[in-house]
N, C-alpha and C. Protein backbone atom coordinates (compact mmCIF):
# COMPACT_ATOMS: atom_id res chain seq x y z
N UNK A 1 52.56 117.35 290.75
CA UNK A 1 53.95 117.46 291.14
C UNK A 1 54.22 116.48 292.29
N UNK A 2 55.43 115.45 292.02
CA UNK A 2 55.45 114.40 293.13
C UNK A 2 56.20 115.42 294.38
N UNK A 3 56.19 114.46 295.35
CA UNK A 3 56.43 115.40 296.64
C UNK A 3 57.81 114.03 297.13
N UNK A 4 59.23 114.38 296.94
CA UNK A 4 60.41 113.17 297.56
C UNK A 4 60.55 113.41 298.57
N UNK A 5 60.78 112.17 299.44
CA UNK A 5 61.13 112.51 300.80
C UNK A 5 63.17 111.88 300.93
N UNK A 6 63.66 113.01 301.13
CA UNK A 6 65.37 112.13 301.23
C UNK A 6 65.87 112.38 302.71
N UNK A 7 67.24 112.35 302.35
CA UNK A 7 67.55 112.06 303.72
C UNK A 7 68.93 112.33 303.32
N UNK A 8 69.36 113.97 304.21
CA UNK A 8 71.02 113.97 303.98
C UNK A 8 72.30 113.40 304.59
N UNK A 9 73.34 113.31 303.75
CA UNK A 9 74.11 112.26 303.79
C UNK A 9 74.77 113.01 304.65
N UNK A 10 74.95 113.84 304.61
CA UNK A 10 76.16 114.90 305.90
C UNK A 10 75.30 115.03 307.05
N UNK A 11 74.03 115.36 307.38
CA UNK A 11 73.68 115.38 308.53
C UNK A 11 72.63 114.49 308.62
N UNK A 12 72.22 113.62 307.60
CA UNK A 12 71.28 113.04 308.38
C UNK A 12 69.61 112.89 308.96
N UNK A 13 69.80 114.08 308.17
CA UNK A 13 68.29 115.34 308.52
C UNK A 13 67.42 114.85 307.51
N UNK A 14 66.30 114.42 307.70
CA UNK A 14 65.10 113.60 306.96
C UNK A 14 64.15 115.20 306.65
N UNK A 15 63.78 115.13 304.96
CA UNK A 15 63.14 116.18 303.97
C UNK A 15 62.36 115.69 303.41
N UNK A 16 61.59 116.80 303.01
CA UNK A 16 60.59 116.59 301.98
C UNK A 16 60.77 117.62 300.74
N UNK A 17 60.70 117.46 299.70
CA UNK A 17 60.56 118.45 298.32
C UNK A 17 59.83 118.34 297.32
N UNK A 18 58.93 118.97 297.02
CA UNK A 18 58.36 119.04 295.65
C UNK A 18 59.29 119.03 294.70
N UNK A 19 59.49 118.44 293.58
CA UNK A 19 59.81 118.05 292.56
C UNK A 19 58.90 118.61 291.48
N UNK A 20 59.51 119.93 290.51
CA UNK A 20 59.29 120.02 289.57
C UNK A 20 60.04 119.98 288.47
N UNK A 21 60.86 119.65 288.73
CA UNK A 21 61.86 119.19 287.19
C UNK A 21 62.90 118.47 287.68
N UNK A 22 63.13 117.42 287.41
CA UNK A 22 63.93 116.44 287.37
C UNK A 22 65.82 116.97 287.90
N UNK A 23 65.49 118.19 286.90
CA UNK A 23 67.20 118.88 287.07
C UNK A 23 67.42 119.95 287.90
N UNK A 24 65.88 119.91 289.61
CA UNK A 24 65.77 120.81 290.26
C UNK A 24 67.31 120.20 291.65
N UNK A 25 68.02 121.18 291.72
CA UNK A 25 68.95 121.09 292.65
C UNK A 25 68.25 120.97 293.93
N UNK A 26 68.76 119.93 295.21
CA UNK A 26 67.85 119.84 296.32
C UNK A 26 68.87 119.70 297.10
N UNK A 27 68.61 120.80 298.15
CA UNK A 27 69.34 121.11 299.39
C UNK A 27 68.87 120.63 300.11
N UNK A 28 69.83 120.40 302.01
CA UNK A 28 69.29 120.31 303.01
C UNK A 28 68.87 121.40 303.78
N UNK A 29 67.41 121.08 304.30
CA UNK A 29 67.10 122.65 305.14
C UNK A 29 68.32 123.22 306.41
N UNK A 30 68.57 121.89 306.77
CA UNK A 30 69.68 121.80 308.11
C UNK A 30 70.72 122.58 308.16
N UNK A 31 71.75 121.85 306.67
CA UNK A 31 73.33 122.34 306.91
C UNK A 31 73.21 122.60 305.04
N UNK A 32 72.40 122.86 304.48
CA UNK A 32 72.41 123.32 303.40
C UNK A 32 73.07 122.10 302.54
N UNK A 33 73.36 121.50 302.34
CA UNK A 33 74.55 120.18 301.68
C UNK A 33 73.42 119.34 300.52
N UNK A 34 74.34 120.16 299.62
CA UNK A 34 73.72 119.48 298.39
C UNK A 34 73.59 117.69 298.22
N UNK A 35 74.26 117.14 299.24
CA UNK A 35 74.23 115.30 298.90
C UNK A 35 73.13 115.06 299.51
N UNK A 36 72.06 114.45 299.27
CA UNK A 36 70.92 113.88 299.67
C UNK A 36 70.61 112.66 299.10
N UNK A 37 70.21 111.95 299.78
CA UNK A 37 69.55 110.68 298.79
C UNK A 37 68.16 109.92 299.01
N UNK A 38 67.85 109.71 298.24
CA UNK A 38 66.03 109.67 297.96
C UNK A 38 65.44 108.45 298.89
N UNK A 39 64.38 108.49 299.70
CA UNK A 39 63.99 107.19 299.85
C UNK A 39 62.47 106.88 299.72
N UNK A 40 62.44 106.09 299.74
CA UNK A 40 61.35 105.24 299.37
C UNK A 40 59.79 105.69 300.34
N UNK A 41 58.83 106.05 300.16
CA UNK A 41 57.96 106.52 300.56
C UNK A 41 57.06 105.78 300.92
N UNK A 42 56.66 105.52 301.98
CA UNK A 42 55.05 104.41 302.51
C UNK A 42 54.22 105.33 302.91
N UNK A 43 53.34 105.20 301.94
CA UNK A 43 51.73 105.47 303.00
C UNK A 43 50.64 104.89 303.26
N UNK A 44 49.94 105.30 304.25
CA UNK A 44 48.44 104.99 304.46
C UNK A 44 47.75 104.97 304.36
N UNK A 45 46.76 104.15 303.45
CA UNK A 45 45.87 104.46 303.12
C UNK A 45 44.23 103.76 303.74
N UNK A 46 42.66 104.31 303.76
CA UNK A 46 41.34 103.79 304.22
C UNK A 46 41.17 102.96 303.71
N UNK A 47 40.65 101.60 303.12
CA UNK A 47 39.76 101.00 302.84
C UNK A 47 38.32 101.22 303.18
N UNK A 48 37.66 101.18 302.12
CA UNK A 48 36.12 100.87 302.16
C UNK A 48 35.49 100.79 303.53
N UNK A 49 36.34 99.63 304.24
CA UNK A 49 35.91 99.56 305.68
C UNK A 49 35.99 100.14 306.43
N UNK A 50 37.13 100.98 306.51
CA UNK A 50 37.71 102.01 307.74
C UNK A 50 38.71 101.76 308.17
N UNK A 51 38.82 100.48 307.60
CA UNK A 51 40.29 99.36 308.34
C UNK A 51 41.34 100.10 307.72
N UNK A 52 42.57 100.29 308.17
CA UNK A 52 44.03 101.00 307.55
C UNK A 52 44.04 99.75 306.62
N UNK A 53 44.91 100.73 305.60
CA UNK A 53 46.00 99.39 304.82
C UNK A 53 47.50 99.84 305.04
N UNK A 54 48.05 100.18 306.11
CA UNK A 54 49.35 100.65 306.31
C UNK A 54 50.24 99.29 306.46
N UNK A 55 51.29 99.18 305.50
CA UNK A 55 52.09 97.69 305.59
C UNK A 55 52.16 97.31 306.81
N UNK A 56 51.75 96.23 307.26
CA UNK A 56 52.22 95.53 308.31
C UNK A 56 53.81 95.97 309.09
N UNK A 57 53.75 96.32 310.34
CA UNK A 57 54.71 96.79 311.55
C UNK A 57 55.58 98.26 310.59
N UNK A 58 54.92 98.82 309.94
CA UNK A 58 55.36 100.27 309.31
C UNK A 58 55.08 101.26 311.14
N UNK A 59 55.76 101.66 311.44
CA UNK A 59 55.16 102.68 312.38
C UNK A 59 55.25 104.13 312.21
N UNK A 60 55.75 104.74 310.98
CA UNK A 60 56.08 105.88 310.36
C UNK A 60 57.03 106.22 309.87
N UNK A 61 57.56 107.23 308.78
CA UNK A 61 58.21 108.04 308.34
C UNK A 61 59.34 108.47 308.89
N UNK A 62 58.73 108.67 310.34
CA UNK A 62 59.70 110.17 310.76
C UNK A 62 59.33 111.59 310.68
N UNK A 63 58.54 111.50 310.16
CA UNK A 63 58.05 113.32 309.74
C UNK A 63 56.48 113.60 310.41
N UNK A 64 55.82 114.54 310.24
CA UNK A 64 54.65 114.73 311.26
C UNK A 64 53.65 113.67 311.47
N UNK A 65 53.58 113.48 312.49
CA UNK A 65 51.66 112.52 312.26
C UNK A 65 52.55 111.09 312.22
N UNK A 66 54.07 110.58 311.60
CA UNK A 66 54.40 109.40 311.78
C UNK A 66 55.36 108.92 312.73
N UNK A 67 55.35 109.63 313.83
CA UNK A 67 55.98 109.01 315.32
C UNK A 67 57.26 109.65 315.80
N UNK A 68 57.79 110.73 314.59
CA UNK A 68 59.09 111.55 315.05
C UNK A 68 59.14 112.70 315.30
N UNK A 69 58.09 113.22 315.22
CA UNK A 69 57.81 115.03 315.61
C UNK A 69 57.37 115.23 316.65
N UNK A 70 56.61 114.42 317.61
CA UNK A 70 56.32 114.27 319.01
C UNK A 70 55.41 115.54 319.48
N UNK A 71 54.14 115.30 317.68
CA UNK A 71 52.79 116.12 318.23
C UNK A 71 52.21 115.24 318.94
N UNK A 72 52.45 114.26 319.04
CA UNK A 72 51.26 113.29 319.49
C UNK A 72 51.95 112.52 321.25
């Protein structure tokens, strides 16, 4: 099951959802508002070496662990 990350159009509020059927309705957790729109997902991945392969000047998401939740 893919996992989308969107971003609502009324507030703005960056999500994540499992996706199990194509014709699954997706709310915002925020203000509830059915308009959302999908974006494009980067990740990180090890090489062999240990070296990241994270695209060049990517500094995160927005969401945990990528620079906007302020565990770190």
């Amino acid at each position: 099951m893919p996992i989308y990350e969107y971003i609502c159009d009324e507030c703005s509020e960056r999500f994540e959802k499992i996706v199990i059927n194509k014709q699954q309705e997706i709310s915002c957790p925020k203000c509830s508002s059915k308009k959302a729109t999908i974006q494009l997902s980067v990740f990180a991945t090890t090489g062999s070496n240990g070296t990241s392969n994270t695209p060049s000047g990517f500094t995160g998401g927005g969401r945990c662990c990528g620079g906007g939740c302020s565990c770190h």
